[in-house]
N, C-alpha and C. Protein backbone atom coordinates (compact mmCIF):
# COMPACT_ATOMS: atom_id res chain seq x y z
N UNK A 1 5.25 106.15 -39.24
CA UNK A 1 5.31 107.26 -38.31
C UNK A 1 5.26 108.56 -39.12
N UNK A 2 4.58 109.41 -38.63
CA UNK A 2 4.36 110.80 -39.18
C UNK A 2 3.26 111.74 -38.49
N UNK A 3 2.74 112.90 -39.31
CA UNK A 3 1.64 113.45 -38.64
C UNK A 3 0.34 113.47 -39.61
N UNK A 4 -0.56 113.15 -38.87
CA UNK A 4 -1.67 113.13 -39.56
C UNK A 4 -2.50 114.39 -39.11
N UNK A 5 -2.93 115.14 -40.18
CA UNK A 5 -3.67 116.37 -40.37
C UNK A 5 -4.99 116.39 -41.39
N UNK A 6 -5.68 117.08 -41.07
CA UNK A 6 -7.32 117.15 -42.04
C UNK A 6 -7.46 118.59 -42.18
N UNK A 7 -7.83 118.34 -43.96
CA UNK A 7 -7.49 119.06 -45.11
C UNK A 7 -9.41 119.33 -45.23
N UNK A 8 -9.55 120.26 -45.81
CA UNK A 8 -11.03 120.52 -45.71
C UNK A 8 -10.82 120.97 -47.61
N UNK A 9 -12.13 120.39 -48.20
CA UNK A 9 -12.09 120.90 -49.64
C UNK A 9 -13.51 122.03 -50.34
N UNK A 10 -13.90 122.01 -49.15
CA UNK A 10 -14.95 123.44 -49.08
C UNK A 10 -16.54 122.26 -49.34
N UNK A 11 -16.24 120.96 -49.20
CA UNK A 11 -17.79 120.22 -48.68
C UNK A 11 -17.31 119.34 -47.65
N UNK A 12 -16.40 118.19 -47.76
CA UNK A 12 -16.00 117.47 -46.55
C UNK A 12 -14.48 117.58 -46.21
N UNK A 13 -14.84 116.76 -45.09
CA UNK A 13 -12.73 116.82 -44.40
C UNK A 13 -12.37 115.62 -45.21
N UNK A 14 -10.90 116.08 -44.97
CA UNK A 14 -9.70 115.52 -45.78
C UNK A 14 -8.69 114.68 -45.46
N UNK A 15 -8.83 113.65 -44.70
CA UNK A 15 -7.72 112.98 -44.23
C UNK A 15 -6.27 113.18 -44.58
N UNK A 16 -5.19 113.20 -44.30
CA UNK A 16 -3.80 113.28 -44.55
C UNK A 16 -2.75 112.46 -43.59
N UNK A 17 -1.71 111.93 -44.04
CA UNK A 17 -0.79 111.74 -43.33
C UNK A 17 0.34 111.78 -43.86
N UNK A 18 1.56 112.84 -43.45
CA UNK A 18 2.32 112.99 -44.00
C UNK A 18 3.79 111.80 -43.49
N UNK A 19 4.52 111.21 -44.02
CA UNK A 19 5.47 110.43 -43.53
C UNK A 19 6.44 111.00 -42.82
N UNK A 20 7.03 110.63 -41.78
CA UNK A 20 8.42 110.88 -41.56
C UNK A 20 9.39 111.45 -42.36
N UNK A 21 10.08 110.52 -43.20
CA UNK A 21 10.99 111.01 -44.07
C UNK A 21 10.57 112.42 -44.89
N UNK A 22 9.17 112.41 -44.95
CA UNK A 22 9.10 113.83 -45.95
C UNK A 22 9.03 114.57 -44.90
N UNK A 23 8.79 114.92 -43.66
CA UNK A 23 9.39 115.83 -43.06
C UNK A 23 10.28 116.19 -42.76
N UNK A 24 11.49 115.23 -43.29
CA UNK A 24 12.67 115.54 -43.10
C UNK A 24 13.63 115.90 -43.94
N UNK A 25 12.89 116.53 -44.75
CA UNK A 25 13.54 117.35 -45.95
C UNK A 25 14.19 118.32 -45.72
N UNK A 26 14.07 119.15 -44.34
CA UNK A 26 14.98 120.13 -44.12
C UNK A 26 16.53 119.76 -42.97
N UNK A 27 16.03 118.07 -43.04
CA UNK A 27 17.45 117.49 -42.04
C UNK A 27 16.43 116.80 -41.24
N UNK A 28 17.38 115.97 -40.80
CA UNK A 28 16.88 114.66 -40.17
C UNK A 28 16.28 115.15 -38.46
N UNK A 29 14.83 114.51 -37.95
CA UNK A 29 14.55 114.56 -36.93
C UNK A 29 14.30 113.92 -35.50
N UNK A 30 14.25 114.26 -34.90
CA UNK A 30 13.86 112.98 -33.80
C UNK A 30 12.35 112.23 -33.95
N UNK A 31 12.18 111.50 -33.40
CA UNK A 31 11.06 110.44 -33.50
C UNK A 31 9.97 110.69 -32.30
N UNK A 32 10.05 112.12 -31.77
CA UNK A 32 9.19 112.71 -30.68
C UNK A 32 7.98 113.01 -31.23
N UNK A 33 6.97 113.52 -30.95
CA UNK A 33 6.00 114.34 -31.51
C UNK A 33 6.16 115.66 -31.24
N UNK A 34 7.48 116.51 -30.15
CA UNK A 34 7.14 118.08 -30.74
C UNK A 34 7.97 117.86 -31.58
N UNK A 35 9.33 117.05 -31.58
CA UNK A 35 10.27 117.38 -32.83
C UNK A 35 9.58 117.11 -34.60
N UNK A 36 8.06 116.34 -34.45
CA UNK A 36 7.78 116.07 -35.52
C UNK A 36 7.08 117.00 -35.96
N UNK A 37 5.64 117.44 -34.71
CA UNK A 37 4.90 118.21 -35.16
C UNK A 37 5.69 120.10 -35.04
N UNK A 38 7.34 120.33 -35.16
CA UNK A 38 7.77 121.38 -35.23
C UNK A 38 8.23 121.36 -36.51
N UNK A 39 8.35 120.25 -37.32
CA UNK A 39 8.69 119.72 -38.86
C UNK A 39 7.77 120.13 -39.38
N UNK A 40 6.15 119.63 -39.15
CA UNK A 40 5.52 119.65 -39.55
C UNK A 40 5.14 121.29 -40.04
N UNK A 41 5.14 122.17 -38.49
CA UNK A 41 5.29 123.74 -38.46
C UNK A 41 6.05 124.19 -39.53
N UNK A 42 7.34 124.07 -39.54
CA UNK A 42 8.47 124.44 -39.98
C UNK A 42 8.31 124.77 -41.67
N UNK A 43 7.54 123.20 -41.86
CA UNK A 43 7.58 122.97 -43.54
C UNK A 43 5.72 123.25 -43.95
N UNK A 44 4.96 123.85 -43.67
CA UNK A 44 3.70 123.92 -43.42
C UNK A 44 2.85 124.48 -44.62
N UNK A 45 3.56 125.04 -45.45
CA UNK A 45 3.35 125.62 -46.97
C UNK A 45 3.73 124.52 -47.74
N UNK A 46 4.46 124.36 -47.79
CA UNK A 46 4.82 123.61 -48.85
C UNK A 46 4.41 122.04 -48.59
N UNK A 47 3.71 121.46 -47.51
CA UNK A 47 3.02 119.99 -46.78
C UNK A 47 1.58 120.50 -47.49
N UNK A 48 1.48 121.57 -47.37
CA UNK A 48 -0.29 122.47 -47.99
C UNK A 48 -0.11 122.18 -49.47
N UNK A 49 0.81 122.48 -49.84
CA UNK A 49 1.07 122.53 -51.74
C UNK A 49 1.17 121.01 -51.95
N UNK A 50 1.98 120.14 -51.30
CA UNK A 50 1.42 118.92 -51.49
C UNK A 50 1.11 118.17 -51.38
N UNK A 51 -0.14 118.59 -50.42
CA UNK A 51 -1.30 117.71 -49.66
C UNK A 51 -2.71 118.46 -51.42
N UNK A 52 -2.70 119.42 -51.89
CA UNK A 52 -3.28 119.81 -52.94
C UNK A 52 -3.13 119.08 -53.98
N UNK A 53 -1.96 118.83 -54.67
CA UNK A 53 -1.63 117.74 -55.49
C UNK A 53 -1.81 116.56 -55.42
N UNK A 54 -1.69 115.52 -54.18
CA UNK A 54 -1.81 114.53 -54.01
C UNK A 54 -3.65 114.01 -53.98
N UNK A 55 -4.15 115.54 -53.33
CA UNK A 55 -5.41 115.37 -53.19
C UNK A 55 -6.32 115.60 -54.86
N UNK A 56 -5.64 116.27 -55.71
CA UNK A 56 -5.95 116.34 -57.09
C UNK A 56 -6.04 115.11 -58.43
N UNK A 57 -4.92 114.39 -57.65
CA UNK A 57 -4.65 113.16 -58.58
C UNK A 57 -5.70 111.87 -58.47
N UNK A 58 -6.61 112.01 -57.24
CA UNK A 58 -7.26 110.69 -57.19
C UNK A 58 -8.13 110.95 -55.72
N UNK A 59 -9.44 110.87 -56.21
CA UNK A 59 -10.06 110.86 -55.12
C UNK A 59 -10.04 109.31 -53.52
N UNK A 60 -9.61 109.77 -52.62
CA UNK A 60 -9.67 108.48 -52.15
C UNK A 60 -9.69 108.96 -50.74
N UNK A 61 -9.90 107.66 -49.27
CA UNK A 61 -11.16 107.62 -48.06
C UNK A 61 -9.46 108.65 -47.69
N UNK A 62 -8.24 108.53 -47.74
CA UNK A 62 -7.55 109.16 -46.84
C UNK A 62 -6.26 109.20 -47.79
N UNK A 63 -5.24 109.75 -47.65
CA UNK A 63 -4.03 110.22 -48.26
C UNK A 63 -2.71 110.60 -47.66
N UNK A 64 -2.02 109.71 -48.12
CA UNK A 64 -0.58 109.70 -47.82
C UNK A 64 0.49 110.31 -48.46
N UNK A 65 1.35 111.51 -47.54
CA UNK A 65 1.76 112.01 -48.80
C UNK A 65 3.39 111.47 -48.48
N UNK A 66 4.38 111.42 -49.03
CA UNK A 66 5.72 111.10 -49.23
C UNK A 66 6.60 111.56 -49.52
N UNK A 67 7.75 111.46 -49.10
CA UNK A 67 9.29 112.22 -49.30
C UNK A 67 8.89 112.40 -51.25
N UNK A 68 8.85 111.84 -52.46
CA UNK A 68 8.46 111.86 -53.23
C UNK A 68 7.52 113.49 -53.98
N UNK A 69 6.46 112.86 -52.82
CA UNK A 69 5.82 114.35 -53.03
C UNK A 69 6.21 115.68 -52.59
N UNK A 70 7.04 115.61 -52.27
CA UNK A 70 7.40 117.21 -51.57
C UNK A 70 8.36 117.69 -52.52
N UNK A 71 8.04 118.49 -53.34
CA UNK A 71 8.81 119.00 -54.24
C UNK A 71 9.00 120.72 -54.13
């Protein structure tokens, strides 16, 4: 469970899906979609900073990013 968003790299789109738990880095949320996609709002810079990194380390068809990655 999470939100999935597309990342554009200036030739094609970018698949993403960010997990649950890493949106819940600022406190735990409900399992709705506005309470997720207001996580998603909330934390939206810093899901950008590491949806960049994750997308830097390895080209691949789609990308998952993780409590891990959110630094």
């Amino acid at each position: 469970m999470g939100v999935r968003f597309v990342g554009y790299d200036g030739m094609t789109s970018v698949p993403f899906l960010i997990d649950k738990p890493a949106l819940e880095k600022n406190g735990a949320i409900a399992a709705t979609e506005s309470s997720l996609l207001a996580a998603f709002d909330a934390s939206r810079k810093l899901i950008y900073d590491a949806a960049r990194e994750v997308y830097s380390k390895a080209r691949q068809t789609s990308y998952r990013i993780t409590v891990e990655d959110m630094k």
